[in-house]
Protein backbone atom coordinates (compact mmCIF):
# COMPACT_ATOMS: atom_id res chain seq x y z
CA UNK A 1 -37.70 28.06 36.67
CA UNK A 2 -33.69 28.27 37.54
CA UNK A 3 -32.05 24.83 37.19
CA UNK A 4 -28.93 24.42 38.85
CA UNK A 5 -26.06 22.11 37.01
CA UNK A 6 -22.46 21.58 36.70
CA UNK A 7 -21.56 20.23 33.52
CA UNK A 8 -18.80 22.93 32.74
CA UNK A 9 -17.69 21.80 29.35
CA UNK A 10 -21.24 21.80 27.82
CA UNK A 11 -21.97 25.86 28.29
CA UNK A 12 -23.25 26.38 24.76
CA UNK A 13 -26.70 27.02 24.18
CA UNK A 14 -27.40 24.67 21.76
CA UNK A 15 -25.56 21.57 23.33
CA UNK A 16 -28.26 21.78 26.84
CA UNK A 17 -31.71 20.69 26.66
CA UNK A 18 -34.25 20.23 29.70
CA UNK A 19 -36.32 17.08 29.70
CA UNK A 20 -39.89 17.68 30.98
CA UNK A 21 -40.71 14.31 32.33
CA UNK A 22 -44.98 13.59 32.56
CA UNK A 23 -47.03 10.55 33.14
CA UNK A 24 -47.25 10.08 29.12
CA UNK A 25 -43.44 10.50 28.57
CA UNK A 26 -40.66 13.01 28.38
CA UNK A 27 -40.54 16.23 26.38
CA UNK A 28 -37.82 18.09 25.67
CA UNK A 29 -37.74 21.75 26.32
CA UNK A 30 -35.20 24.35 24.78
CA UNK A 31 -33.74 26.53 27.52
CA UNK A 32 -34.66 30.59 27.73
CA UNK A 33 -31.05 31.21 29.15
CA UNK A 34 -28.25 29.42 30.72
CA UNK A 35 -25.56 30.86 32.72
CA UNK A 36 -22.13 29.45 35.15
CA UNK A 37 -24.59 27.77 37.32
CA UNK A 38 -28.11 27.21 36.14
CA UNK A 39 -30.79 26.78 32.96
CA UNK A 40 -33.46 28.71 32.73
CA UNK A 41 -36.91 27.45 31.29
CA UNK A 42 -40.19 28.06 31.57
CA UNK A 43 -43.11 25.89 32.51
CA UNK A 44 -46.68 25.71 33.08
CA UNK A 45 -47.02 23.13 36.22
CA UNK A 46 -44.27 21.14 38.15
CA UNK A 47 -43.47 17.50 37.36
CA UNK A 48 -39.63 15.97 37.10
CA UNK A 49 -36.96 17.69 35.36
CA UNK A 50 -33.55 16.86 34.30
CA UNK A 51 -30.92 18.37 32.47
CA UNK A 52 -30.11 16.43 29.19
CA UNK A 53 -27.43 17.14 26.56
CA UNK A 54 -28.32 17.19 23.09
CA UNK A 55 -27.84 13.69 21.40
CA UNK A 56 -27.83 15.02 18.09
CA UNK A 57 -25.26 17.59 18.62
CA UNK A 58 -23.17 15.15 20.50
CA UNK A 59 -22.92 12.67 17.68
CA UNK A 60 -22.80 15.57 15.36
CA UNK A 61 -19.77 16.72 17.31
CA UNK A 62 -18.55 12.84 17.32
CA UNK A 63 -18.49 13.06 14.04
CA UNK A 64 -16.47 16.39 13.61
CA UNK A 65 -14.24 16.04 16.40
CA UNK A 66 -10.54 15.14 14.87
CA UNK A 67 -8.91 11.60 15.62
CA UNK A 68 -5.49 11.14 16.62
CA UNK A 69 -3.53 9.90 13.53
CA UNK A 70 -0.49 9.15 12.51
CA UNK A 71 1.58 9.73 8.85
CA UNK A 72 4.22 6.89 8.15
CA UNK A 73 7.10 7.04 5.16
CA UNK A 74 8.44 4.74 3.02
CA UNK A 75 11.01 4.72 0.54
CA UNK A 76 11.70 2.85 -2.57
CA UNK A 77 14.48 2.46 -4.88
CA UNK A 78 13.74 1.55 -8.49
CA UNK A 79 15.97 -0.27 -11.11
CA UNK A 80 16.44 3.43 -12.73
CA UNK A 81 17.61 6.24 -10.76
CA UNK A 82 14.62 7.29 -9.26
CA UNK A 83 13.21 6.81 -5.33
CA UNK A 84 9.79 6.89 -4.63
CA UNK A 85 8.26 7.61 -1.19
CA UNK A 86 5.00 6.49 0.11
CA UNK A 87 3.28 8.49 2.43
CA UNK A 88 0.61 6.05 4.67
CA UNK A 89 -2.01 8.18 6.88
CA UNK A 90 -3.40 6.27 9.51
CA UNK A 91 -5.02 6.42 12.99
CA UNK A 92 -2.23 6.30 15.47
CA UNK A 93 -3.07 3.20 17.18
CA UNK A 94 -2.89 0.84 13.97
CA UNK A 95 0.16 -0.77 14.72
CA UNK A 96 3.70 -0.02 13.02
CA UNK A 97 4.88 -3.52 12.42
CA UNK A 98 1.62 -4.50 10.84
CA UNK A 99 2.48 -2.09 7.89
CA UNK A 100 6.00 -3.00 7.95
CA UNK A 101 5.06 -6.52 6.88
CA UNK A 102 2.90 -5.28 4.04
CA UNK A 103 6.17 -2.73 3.07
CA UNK A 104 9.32 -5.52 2.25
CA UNK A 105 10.76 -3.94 -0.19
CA UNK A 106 10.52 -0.34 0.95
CA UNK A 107 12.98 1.46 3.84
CA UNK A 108 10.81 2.95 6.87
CA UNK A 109 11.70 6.55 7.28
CA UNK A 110 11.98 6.91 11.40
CA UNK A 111 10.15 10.55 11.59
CA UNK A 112 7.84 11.88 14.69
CA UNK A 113 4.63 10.91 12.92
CA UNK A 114 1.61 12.22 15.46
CA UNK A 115 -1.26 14.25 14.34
CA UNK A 116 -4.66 14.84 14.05
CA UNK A 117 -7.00 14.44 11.10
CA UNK A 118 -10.69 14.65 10.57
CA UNK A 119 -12.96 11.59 9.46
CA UNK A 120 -13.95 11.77 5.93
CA UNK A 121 -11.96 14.76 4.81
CA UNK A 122 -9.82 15.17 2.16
CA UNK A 123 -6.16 16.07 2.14
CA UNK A 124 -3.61 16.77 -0.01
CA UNK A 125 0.46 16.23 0.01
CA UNK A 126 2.97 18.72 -1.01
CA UNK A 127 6.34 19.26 -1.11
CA UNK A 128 9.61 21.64 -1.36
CA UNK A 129 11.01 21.95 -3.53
CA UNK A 130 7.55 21.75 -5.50
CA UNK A 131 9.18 20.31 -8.63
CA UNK A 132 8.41 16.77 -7.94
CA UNK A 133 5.25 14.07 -8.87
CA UNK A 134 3.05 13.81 -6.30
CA UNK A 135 0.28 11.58 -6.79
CA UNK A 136 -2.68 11.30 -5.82
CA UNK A 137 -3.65 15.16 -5.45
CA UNK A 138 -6.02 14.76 -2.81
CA UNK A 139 -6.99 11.75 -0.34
CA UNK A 140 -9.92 11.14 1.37
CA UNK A 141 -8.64 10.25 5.26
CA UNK A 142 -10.77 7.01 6.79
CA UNK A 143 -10.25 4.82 9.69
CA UNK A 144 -8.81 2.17 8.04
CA UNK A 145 -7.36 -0.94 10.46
CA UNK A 146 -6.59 -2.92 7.94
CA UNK A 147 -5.99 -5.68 6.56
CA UNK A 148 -4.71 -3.69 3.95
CA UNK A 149 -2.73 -0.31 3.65
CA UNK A 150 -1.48 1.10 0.82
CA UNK A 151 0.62 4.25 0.02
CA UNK A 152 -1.79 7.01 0.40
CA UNK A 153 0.09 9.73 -1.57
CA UNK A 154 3.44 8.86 -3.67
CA UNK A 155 6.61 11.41 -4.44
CA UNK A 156 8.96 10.54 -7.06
CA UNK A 157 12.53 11.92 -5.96
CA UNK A 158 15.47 11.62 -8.51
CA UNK A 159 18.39 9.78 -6.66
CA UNK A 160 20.40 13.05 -6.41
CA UNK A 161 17.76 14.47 -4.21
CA UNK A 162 19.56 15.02 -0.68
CA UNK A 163 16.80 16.94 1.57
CA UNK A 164 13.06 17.27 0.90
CA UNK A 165 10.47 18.97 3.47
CA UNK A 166 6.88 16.79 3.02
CA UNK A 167 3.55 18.67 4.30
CA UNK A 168 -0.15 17.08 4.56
CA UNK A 169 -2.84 20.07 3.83
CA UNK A 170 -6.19 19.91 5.19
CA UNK A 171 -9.10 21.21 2.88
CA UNK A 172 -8.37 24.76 4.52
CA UNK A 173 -4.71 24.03 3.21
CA UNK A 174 -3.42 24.38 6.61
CA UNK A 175 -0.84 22.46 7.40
CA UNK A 176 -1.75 19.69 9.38
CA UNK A 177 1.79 17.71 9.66
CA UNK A 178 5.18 18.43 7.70
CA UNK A 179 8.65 17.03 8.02
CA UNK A 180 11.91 17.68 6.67
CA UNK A 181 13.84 15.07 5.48
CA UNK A 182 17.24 14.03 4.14
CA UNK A 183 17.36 11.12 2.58
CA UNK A 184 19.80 8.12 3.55
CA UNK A 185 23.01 7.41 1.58
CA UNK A 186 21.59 4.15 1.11
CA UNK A 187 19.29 6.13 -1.63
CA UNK A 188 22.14 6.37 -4.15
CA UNK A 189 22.33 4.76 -6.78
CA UNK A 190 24.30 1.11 -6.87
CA UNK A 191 27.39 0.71 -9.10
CA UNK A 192 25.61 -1.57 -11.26
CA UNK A 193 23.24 1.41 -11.73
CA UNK A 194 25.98 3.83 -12.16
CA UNK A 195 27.60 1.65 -15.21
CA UNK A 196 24.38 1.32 -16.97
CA UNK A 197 24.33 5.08 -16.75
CA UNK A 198 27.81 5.62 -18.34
CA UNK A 199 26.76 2.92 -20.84
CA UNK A 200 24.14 4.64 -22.09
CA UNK A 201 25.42 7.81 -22.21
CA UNK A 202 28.13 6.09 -24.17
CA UNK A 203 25.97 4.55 -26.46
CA UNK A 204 23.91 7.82 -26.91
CA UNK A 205 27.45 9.68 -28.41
CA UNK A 206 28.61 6.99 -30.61
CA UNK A 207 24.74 6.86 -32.30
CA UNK A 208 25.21 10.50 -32.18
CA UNK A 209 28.70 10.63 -34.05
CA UNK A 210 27.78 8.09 -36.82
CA UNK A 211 29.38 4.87 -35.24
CA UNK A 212 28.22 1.84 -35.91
CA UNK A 213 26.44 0.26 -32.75
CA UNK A 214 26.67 -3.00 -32.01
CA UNK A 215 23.49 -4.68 -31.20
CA UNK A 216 23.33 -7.00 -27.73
CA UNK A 217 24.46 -10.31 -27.75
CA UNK A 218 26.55 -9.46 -30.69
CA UNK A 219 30.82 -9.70 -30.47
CA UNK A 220 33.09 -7.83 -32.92
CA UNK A 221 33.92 -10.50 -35.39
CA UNK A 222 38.12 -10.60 -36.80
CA UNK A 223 38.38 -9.75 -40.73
CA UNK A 224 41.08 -11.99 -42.01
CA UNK A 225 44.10 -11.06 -43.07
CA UNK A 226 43.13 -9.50 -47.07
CA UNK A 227 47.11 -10.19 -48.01
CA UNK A 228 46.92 -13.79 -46.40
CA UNK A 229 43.61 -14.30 -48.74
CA UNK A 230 45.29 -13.00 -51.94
CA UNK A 231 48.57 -15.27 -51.49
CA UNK A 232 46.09 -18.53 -50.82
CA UNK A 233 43.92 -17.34 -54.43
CA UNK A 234 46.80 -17.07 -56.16
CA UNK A 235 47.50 -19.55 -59.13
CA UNK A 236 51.52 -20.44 -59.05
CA UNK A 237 51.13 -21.00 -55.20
CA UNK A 238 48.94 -24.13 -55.76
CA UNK A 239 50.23 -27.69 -56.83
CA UNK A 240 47.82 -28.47 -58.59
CA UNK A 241 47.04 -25.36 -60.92
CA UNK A 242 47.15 -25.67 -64.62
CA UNK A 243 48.31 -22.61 -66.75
């Protein structure tokens, strides 16, 4: 028996089924061909039939089928000179300012942020130049809508760093989203930061030379005057000295 349908988008064998409907119940019966226009099964007597998509593949494909998502960056200055960026994946319709509030201390990184990412898959970050800390390795993606959300991957990026392409891998270590970025000239370090610097590199050549190194807290301290002290011990000088 030829049953006509319509369904366009389900034209794969294993996604159309035929329900056999009887006085006890429905059965369902796989198809012996299916072309443009019609099923084709085959059946012993007449009763109702409809054309019913698999369930199970559907939710399999539910399942399967990527989400629209979204990858947001953060950066972070430390008291040394050292920036770390947080990479947050998300699905795109968590919204932005929600994660800003939970980010105070951190700069948002304006970027174009779409993509797509599977449920329950794990990623990975990388970078170029490769020569920089990326942790964690891999990430497991989830819907996650909050109430919290926390740096998914983190780079550390010496202050001096001026551009830096970021890439999220799927398992297939495709790449999946990537962006290029040059960091802000806010990102350098402060001049408080740049006199500790010199201090310590100061420090470090007078320990290397031999001199003595004052510890903190500590001022230099004026030696009187050893002639001044020899003409005050001195016998004739006093009064009251008795030869």
């Amino acid at each position: 028996m030829d049953l006509c349908f319509c369904r366009l988008t389900a034209l794969v064998s294993d996604c159309l089924s035929v329900g056999h409907i009887t006085d006890v119940g429905i059965s369902i019966i796989q198809p012996l061909k299916i072309t443009e226009t019609h099923v084709v099964v085959r059946v012993s007597h007449l009763s109702g039939f409809g054309i019913v998509l698999d369930r199970f593949k559907r939710f399999k494909d539910f399942l399967t089928k990527p989400i629209r998502g979204q990858v947001l960056l953060f950066l972070r200055h430390l008291h040394r000179p050292l920036n770390i960026l947080s990479v947050i994946l998300l699905p795109s319709n968590v919204p932005l300012q929600e994660v800003k509030r939970q980010h105070t201390e951190s700069k948002f990184i304006q970027a174009p942020s779409f993509c797509s990412f599977h449920k329950s898959k794990t990623y990975s970050l990388h970078s170029d130049p490769e020569d920089f800390t990326i942790q964690p390795k891999t990430a497991q993606f989830f819907e996650n809508y909050g109430p919290n959300y926390h740096a998914t991957f983190e780079i550390t990026l010496p202050v001096s760093t001026e551009k830096v392409t970021v890439m999220v891998q799927s398992p297939e270590e495709e790449n999946v989203w990537d962006y290029v970025l040059h960091l802000p000239v806010s990102a350098s370090p402060t001049p408080a930061d740049e006199k500790r610097m010199r201090l310590g590199k100061s420090l470090s050549a007078d320990e290397k030379a031999g001199k003595p190194v004052p510890g903190p807290g500590i001022s230099s301290v004026k030696v009187p005057n050893p002639v001044f002290l020899e003409t005050q011990n001195a016998g004739p000088s006093c009064p009251h000295w008795q030869g």
